[in-house]
Protein backbone atom coordinates (compact mmCIF):
# COMPACT_ATOMS: atom_id res chain seq x y z
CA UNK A 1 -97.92 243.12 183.45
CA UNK A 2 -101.58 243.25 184.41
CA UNK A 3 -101.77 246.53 185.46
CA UNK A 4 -100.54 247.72 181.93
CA UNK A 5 -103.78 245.81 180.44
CA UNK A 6 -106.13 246.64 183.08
CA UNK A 7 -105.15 250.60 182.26
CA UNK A 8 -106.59 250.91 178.78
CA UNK A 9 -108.56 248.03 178.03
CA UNK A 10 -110.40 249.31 174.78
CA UNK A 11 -106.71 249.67 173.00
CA UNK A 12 -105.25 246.36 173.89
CA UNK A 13 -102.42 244.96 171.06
CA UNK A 14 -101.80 241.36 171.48
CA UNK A 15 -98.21 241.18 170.28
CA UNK A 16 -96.73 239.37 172.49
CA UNK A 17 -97.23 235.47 174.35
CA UNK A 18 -97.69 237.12 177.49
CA UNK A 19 -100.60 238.96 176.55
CA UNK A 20 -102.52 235.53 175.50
CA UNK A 21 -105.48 234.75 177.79
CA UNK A 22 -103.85 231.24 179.08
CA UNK A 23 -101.42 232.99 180.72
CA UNK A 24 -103.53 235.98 181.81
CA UNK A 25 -105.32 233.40 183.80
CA UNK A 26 -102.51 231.73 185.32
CA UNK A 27 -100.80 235.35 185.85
CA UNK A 28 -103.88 236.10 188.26
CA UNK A 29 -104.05 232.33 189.69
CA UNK A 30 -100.68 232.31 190.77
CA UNK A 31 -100.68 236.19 191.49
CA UNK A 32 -97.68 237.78 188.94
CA UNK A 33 -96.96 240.97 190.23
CA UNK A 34 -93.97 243.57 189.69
CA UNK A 35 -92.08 241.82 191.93
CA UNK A 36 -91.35 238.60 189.85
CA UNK A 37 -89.34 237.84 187.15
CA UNK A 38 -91.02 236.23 184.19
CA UNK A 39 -89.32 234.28 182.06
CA UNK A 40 -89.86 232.42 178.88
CA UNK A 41 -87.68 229.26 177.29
CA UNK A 42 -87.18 228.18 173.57
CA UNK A 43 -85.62 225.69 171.99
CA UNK A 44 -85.20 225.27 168.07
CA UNK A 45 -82.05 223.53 166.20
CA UNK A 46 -80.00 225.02 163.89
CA UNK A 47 -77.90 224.60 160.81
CA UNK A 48 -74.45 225.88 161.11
CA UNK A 49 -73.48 225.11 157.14
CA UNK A 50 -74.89 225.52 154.12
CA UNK A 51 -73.93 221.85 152.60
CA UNK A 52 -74.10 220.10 156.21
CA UNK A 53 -76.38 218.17 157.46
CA UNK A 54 -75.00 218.69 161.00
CA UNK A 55 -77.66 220.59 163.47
CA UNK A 56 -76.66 221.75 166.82
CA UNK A 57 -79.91 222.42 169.03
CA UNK A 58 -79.64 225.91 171.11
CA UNK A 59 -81.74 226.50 174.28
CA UNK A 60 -82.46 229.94 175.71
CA UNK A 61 -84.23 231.89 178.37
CA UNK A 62 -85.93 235.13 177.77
CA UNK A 63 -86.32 237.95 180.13
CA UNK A 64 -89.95 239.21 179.91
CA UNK A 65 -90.42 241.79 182.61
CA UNK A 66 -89.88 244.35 179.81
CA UNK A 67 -92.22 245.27 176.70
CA UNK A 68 -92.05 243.05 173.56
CA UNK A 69 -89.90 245.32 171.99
CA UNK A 70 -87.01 245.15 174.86
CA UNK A 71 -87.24 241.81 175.65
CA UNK A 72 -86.09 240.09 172.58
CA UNK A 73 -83.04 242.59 172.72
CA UNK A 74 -79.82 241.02 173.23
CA UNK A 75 -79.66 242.01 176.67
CA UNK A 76 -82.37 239.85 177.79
CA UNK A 77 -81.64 236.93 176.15
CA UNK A 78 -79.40 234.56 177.93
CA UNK A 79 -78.06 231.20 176.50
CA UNK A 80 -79.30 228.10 178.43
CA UNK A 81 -77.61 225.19 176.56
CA UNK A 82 -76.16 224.77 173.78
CA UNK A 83 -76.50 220.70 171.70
CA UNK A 84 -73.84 219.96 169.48
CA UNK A 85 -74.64 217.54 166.43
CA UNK A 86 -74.30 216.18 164.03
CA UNK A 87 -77.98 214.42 164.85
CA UNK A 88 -81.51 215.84 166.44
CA UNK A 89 -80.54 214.69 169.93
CA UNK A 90 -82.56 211.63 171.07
CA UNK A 91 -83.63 212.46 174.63
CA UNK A 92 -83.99 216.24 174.68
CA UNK A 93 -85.21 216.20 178.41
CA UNK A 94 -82.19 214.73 179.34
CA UNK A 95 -80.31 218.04 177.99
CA UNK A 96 -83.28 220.39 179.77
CA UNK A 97 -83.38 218.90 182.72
CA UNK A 98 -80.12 220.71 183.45
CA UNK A 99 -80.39 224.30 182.74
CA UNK A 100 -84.18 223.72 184.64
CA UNK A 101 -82.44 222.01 187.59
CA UNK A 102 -80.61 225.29 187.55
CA UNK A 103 -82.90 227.45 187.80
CA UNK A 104 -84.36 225.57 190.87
CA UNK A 105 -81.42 225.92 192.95
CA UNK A 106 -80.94 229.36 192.25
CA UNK A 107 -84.53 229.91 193.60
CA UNK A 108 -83.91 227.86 196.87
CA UNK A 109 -80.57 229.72 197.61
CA UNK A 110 -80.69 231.84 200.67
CA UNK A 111 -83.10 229.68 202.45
CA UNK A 112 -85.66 230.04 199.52
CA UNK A 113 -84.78 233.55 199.22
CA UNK A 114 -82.79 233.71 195.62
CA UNK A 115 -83.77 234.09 192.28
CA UNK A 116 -88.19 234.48 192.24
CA UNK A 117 -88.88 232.95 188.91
């Protein structure tokens, strides 16, 4: 990811979270390199029917080790959890804390060995 910027600086596109300066900085605090996977989570609710005032809240990880214009394909989106209505939820960490916890044990599998998020 850095390595694309530090390249070309003089034609630099920010399209894309990633290339923000926040996490620029915390890409070189916490030393990002090829080797990691990057990922991003977003939450939003949505309306399954047109006359329904039902919601169901969807949760998803992104895969962002590719360009901007890969990784919103389908192929690196991946369904975390999925809220059924009919109201907002009340206690959305309560819902997150699971596909989170998740991701933590995958990462200390092996002996701390598994998934590098």
């Amino acid at each position: 990811m850095l390595s694309n910027l530090e390249t070309d600086t003089a034609n630099i596109i920010y399209d894309d979270i990633l290339y923000g300066s926040e996490m620029q900085e915390l890409a070189k605090h916490i030393r990002i390199t090829g080797d990691n996977t990057v990922v991003s989570s977003f939450l939003d609710g949505a309306q399954l029917y047109q006359n329904k005032k039902s919601d169901t809240w969807i949760f998803i990880w992104v895969l962002n080790n590719f360009s901007p214009n890969q990784c919103y394909q389908k192929k690196c989106v991946y369904p975390g959890t999925i809220i059924p209505g009919p109201n907002k939820p009340k206690l959305m960490d309560s819902y997150l804390y699971q596909a989170i916890h998740h991701v933590a044990a995958l990462q200390h599998e092996n002996n701390g060995a598994g998934l590098h998020i």
